[in-house]
N, C-alpha and C. Protein backbone atom coordinates (compact mmCIF):
# COMPACT_ATOMS: atom_id res chain seq x y z
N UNK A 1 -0.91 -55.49 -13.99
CA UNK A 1 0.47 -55.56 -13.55
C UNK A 1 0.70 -54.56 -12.41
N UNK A 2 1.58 -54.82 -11.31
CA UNK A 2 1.75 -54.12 -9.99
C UNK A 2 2.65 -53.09 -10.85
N UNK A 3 2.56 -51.93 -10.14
CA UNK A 3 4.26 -51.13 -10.82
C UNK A 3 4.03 -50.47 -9.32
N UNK A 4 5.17 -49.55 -9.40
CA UNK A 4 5.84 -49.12 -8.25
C UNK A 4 5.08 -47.84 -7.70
N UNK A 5 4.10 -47.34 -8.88
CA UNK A 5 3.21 -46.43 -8.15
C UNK A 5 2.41 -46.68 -7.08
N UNK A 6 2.23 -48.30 -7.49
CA UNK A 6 1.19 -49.12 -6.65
C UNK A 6 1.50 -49.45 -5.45
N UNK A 7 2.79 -49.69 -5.27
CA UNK A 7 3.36 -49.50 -3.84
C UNK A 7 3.18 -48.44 -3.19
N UNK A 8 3.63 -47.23 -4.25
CA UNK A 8 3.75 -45.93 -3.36
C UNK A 8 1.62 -46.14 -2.63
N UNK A 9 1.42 -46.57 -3.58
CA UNK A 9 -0.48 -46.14 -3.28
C UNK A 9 -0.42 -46.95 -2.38
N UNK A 10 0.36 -47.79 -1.65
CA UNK A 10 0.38 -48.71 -0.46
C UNK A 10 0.52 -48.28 0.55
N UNK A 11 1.88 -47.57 0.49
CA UNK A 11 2.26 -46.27 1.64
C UNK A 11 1.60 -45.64 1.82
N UNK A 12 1.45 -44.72 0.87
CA UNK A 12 0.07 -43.56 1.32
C UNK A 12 -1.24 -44.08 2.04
N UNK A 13 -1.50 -45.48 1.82
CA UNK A 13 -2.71 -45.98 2.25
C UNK A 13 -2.35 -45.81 4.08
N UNK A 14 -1.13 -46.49 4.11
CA UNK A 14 -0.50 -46.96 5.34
C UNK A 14 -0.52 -45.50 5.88
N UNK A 15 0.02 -44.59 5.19
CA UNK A 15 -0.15 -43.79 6.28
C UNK A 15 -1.31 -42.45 6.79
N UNK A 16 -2.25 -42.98 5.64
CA UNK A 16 -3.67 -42.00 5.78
C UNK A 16 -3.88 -42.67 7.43
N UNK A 17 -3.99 -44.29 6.71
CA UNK A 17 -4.35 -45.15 8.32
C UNK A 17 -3.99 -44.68 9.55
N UNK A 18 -2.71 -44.80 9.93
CA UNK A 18 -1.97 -44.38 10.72
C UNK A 18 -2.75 -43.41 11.27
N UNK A 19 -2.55 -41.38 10.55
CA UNK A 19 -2.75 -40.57 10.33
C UNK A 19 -4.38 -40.43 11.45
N UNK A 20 -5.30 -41.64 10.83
CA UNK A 20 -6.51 -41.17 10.57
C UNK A 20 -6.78 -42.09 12.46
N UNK A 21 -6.35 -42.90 12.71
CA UNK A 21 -6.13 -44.02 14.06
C UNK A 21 -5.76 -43.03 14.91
N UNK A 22 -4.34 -42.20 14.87
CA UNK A 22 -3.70 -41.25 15.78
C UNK A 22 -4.67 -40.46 15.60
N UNK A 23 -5.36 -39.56 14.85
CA UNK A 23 -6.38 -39.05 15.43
C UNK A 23 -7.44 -38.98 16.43
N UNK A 24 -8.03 -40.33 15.66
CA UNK A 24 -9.08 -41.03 16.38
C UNK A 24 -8.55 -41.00 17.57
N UNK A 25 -7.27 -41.69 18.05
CA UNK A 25 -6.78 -41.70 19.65
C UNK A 25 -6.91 -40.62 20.57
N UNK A 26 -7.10 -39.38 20.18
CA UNK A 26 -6.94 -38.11 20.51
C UNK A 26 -7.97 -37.86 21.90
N UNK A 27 -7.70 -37.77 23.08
CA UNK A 27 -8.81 -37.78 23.82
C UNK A 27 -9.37 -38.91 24.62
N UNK A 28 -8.85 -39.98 24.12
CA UNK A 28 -8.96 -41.08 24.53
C UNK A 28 -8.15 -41.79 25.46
N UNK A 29 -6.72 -41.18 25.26
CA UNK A 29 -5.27 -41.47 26.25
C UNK A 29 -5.88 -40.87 27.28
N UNK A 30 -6.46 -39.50 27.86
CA UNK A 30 -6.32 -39.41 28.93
C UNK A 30 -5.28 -39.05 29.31
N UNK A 31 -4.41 -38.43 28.52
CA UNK A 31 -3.21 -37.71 29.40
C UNK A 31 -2.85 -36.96 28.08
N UNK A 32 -2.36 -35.56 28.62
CA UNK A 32 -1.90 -34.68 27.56
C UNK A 32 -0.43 -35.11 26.87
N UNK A 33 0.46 -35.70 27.29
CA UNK A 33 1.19 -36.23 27.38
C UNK A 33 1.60 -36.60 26.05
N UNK A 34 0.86 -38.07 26.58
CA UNK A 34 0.40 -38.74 25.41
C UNK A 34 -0.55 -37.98 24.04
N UNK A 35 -1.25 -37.72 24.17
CA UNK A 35 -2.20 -36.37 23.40
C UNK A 35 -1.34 -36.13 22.62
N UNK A 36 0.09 -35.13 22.63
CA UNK A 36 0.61 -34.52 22.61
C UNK A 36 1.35 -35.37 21.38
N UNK A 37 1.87 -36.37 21.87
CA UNK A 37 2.66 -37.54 21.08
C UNK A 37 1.77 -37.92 20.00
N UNK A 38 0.78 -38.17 20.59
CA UNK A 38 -0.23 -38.27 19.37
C UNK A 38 -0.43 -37.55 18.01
N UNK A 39 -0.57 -36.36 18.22
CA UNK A 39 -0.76 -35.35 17.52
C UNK A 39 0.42 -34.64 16.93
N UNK A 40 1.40 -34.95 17.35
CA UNK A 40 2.70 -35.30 16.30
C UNK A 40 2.41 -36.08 15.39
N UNK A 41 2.66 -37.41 15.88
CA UNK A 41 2.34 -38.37 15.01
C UNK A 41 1.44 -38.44 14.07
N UNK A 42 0.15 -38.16 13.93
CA UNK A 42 -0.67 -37.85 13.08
C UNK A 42 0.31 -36.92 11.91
N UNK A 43 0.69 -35.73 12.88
CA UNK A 43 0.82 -34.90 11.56
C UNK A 43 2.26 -35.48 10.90
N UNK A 44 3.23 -36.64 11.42
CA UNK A 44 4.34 -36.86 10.63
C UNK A 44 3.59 -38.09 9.68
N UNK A 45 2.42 -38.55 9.89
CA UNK A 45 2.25 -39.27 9.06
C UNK A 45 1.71 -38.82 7.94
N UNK A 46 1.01 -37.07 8.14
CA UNK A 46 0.62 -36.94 7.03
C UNK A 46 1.11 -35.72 5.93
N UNK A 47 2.40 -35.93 6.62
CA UNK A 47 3.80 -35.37 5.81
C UNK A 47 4.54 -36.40 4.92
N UNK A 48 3.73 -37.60 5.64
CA UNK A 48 5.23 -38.77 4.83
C UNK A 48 3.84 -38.99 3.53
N UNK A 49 2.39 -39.18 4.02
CA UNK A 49 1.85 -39.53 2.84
C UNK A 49 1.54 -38.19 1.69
N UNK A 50 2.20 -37.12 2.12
CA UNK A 50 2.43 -35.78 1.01
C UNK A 50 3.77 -36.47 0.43
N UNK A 51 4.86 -36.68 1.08
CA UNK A 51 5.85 -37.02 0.47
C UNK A 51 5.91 -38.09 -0.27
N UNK A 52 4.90 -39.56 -0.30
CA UNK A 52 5.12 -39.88 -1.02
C UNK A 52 4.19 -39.88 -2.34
N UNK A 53 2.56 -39.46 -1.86
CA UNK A 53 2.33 -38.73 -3.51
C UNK A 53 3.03 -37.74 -4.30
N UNK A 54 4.22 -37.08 -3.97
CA UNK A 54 4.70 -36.53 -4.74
C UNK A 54 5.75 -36.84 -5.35
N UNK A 55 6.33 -37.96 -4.89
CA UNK A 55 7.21 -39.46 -5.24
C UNK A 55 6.66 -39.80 -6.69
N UNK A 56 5.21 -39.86 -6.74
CA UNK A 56 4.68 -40.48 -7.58
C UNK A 56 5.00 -40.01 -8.61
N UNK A 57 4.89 -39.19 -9.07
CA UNK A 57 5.32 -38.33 -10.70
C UNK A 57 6.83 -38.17 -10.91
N UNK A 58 7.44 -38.69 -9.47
CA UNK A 58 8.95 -38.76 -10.02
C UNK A 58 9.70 -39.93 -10.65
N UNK A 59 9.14 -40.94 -10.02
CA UNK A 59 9.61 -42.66 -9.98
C UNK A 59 9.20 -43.13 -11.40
N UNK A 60 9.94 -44.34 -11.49
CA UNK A 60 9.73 -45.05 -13.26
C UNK A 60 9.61 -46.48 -12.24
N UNK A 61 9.03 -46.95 -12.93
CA UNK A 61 8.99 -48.59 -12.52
C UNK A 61 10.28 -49.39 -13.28
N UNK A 62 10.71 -50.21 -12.21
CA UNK A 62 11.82 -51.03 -12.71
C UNK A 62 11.59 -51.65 -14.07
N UNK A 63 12.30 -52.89 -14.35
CA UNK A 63 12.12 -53.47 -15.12
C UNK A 63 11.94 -54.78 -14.88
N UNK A 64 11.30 -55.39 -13.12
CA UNK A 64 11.44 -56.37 -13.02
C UNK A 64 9.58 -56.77 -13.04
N UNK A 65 9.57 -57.82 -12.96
CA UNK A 65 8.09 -58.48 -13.39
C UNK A 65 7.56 -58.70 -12.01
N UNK A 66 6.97 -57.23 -11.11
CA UNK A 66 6.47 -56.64 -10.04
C UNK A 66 4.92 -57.73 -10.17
N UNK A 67 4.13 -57.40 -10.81
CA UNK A 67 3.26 -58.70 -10.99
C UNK A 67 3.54 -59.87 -10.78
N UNK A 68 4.29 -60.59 -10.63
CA UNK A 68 4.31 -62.05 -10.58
C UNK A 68 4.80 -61.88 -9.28
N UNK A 69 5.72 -61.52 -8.37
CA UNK A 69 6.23 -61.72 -7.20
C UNK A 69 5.51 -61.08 -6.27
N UNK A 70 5.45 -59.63 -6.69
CA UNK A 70 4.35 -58.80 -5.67
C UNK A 70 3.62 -59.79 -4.44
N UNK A 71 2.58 -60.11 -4.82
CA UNK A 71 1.95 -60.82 -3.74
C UNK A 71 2.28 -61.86 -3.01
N UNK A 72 2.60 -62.28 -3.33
CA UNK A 72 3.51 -63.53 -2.71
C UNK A 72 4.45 -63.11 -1.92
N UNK A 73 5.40 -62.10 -2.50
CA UNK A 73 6.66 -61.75 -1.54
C UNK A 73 6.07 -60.54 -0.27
N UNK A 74 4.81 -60.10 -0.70
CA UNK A 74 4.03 -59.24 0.45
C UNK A 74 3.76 -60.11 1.58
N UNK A 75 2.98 -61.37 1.05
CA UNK A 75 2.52 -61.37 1.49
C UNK A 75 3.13 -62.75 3.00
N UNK A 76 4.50 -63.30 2.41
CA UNK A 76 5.39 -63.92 3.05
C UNK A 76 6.48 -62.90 3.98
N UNK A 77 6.58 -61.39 3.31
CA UNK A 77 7.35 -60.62 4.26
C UNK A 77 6.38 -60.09 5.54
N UNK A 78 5.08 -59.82 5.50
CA UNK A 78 4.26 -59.26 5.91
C UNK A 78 3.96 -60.47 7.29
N UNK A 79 3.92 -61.79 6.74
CA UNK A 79 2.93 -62.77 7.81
C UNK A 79 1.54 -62.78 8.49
N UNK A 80 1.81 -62.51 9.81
CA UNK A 80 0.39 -62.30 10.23
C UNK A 80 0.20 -60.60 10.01
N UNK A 81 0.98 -59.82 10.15
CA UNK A 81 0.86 -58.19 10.22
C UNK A 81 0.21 -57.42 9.36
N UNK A 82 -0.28 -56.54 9.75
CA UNK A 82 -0.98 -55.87 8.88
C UNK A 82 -0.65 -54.68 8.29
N UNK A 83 -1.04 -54.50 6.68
CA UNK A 83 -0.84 -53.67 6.21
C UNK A 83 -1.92 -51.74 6.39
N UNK A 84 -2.57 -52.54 7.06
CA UNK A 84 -3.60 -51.20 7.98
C UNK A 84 -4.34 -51.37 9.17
N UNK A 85 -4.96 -50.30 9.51
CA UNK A 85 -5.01 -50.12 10.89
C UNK A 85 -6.80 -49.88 10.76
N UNK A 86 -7.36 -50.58 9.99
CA UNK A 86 -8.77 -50.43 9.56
C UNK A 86 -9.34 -51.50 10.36
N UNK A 87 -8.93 -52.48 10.72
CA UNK A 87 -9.62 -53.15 11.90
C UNK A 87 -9.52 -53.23 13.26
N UNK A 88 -8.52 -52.13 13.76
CA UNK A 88 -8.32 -51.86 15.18
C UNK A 88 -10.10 -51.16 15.35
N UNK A 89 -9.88 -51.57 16.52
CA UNK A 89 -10.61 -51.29 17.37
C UNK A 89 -10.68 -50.27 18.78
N UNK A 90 -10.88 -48.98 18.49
CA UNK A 90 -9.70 -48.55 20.14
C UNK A 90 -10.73 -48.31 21.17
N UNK A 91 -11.70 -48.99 21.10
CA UNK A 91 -12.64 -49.50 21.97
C UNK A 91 -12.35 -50.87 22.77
N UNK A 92 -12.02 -51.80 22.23
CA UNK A 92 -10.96 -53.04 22.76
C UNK A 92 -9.65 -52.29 23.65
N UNK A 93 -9.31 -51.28 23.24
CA UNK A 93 -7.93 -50.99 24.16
C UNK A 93 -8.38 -50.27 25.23
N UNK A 94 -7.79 -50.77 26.42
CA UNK A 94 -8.28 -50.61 27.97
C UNK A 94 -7.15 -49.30 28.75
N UNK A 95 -6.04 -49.49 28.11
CA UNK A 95 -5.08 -48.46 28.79
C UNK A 95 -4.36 -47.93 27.96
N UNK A 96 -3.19 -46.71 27.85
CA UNK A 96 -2.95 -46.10 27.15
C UNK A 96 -1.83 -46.90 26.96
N UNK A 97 -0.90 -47.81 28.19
CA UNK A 97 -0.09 -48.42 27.15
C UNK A 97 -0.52 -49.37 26.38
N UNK A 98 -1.25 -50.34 26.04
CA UNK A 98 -1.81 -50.63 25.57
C UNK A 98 -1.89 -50.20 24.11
N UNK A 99 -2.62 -49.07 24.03
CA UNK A 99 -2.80 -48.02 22.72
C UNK A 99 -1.33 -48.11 22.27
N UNK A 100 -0.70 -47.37 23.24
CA UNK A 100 0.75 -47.38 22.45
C UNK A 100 1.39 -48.04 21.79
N UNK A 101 1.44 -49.60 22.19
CA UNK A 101 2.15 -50.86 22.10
C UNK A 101 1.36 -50.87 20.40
N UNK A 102 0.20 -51.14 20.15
CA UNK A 102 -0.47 -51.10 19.26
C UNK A 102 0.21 -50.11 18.16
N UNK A 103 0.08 -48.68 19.00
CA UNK A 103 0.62 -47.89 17.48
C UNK A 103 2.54 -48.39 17.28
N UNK A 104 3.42 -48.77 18.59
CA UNK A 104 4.22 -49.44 17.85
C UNK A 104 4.39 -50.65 16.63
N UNK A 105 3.51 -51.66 17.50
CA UNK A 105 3.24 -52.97 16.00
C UNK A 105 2.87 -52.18 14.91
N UNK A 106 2.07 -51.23 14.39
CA UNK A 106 1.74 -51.01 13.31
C UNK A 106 2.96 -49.65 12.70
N UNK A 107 3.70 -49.38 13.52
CA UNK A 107 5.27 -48.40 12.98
C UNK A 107 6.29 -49.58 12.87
N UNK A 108 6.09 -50.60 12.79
CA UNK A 108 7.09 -51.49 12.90
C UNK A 108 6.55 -52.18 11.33
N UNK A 109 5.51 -52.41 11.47
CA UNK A 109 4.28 -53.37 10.03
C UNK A 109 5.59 -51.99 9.11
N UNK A 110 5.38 -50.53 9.10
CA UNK A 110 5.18 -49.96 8.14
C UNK A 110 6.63 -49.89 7.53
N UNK A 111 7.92 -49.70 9.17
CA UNK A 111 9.24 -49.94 8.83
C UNK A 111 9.49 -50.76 7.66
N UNK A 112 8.90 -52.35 7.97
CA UNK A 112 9.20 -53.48 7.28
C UNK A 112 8.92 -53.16 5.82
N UNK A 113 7.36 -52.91 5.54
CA UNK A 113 7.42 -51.97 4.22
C UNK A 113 7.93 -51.43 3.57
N UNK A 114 8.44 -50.66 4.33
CA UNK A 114 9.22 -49.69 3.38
C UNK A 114 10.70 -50.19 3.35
N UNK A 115 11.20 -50.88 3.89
CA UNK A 115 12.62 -51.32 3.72
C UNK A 115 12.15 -52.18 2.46
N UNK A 116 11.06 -53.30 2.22
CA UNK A 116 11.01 -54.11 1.53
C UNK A 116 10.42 -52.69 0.08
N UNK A 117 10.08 -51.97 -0.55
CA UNK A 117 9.37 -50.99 -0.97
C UNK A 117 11.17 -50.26 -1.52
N UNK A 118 11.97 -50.34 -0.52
CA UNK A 118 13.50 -49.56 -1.27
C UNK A 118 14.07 -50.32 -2.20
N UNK A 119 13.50 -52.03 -2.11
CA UNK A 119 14.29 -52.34 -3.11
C UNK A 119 13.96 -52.06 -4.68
N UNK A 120 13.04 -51.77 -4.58
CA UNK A 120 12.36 -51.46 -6.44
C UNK A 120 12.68 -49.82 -6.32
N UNK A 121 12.95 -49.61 -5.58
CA UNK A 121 13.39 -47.95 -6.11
C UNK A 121 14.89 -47.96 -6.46
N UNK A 122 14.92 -47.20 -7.66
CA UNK A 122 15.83 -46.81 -8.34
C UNK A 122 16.77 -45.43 -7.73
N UNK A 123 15.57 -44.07 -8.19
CA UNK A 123 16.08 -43.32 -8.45
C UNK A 123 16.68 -43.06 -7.16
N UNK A 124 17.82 -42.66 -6.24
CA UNK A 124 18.81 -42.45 -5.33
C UNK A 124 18.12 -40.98 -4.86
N UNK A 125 17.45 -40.06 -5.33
CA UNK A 125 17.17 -38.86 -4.79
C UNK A 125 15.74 -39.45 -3.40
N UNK A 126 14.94 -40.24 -4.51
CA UNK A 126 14.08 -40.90 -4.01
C UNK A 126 13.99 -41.68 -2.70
N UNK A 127 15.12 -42.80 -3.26
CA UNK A 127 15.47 -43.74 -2.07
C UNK A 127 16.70 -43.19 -0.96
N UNK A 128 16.77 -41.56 -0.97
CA UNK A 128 17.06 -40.93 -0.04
C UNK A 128 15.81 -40.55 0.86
N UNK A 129 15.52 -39.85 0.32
CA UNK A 129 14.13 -39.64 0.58
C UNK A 129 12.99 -40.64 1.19
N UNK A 130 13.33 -41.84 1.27
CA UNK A 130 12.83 -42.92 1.48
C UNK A 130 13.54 -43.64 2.84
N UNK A 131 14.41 -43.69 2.81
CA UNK A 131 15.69 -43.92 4.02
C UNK A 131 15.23 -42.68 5.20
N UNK A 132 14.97 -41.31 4.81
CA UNK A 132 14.75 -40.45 6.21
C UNK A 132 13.28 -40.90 6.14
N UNK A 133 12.75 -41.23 6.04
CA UNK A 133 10.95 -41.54 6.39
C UNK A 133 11.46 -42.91 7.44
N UNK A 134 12.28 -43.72 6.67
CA UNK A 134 12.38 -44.97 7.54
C UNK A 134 12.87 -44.19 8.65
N UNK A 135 13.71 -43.99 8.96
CA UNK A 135 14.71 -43.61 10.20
C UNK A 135 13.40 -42.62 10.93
N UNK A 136 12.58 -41.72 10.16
CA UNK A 136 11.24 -41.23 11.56
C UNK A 136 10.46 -42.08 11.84
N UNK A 137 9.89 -43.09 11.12
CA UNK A 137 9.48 -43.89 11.32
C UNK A 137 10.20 -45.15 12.57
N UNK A 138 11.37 -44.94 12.82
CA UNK A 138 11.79 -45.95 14.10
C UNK A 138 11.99 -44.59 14.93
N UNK A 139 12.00 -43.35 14.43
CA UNK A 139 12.24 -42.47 15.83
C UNK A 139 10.87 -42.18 16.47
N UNK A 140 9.51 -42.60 15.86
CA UNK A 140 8.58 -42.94 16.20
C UNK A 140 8.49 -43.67 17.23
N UNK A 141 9.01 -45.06 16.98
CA UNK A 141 8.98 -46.25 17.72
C UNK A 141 10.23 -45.76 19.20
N UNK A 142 10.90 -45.31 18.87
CA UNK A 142 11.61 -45.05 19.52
C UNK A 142 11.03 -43.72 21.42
N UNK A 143 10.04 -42.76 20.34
CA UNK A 143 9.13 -42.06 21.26
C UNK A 143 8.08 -42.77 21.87
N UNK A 144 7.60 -43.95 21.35
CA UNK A 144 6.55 -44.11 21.76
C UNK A 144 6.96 -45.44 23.10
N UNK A 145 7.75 -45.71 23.21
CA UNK A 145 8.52 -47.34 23.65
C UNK A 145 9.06 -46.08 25.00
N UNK A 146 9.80 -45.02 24.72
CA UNK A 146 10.10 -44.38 26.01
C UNK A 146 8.79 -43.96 26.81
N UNK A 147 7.77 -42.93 26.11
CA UNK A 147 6.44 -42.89 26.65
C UNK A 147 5.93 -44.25 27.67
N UNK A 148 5.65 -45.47 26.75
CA UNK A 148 5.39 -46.56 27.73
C UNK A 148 6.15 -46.99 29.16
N UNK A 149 8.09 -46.69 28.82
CA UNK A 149 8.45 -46.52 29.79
C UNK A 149 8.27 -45.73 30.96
N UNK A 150 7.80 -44.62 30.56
CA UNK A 150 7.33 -43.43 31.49
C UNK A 150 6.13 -44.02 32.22
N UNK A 151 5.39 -44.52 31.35
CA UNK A 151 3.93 -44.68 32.30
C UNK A 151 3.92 -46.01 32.97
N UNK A 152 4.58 -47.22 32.77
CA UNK A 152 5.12 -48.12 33.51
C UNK A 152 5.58 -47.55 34.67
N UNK A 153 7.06 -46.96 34.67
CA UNK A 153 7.49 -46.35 35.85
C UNK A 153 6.83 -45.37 36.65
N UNK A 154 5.76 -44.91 36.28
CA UNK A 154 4.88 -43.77 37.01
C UNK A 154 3.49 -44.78 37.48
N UNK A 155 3.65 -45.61 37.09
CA UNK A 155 2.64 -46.72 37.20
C UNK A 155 1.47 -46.56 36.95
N UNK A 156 1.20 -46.07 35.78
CA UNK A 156 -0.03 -45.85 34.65
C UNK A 156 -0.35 -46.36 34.11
């Protein structure tokens, strides 16, 4: 049976990924800039996956029958997108916007997650706690979408 830890072990997966990709990128942009953005990012992702193993010992699983819908409703909210970043390639990516655009689709994969991930949470301290991860998580998207603007307009 799915329970809600199992989600959280979803997130955390999502954002070791993340975490472990923005690394990897490190050096590879070619501009400190970017670097820089990078290496934020890494480390907010691996604040959100502290925050939510420690979620874990707080949360109770609902009472709804998480097994039977789970996959199905993943896997119809999800579509083509992915739930990790284990088959990028950042050898395939040729320019840094490029890279970027990429780490947006996959802050956008994780948004969707976790909005779909608030509805089985209960406890309100939690799904506070859950609501400011979302909102860095688009101020993410939000840094990284101006960055591209920058290097568009600088013609990078």
């Amino acid at each position: 049976m799915f329970t809600l830890n199992d989600l959280f072990d979803i997130a955390i997966k999502m954002e070791e990924n993340g975490r472990d990709v923005y690394l990897n990128a490190l050096g590879k942009a070619g501009n400190r800039e970017i670097e820089g953005l990078v290496q934020w990012m890494a480390e907010e992702e691996n604040r959100h996956k502290s925050w939510f193993e420690k979620q874990k010992s707080v949360i109770s699983p609902s009472g709804r029958d998480l097994n039977i819908m789970l996959p199905g409703v993943i896997k119809e909210m999800m579509g083509d997108n992915s739930l990790s970043l284990d088959e990028l390639d950042l050898s395939e990516i040729t320019t840094s916007v490029q890279m970027l655009e990429t780490f947006i689709m996959f802050e956008n994969d994780t948004i969707l997650f976790y909005e779909f991930l608030e509805a089985f949470v209960e406890s309100e301290p939690v799904k506070a706690g859950l609501h400011k991860i979302i909102a860095e998580e688009m101020g993410h998207v939000d840094k990284i979408s101006a960055m591209i603007q920058s290097l568009k307009d600088g013609g990078d």
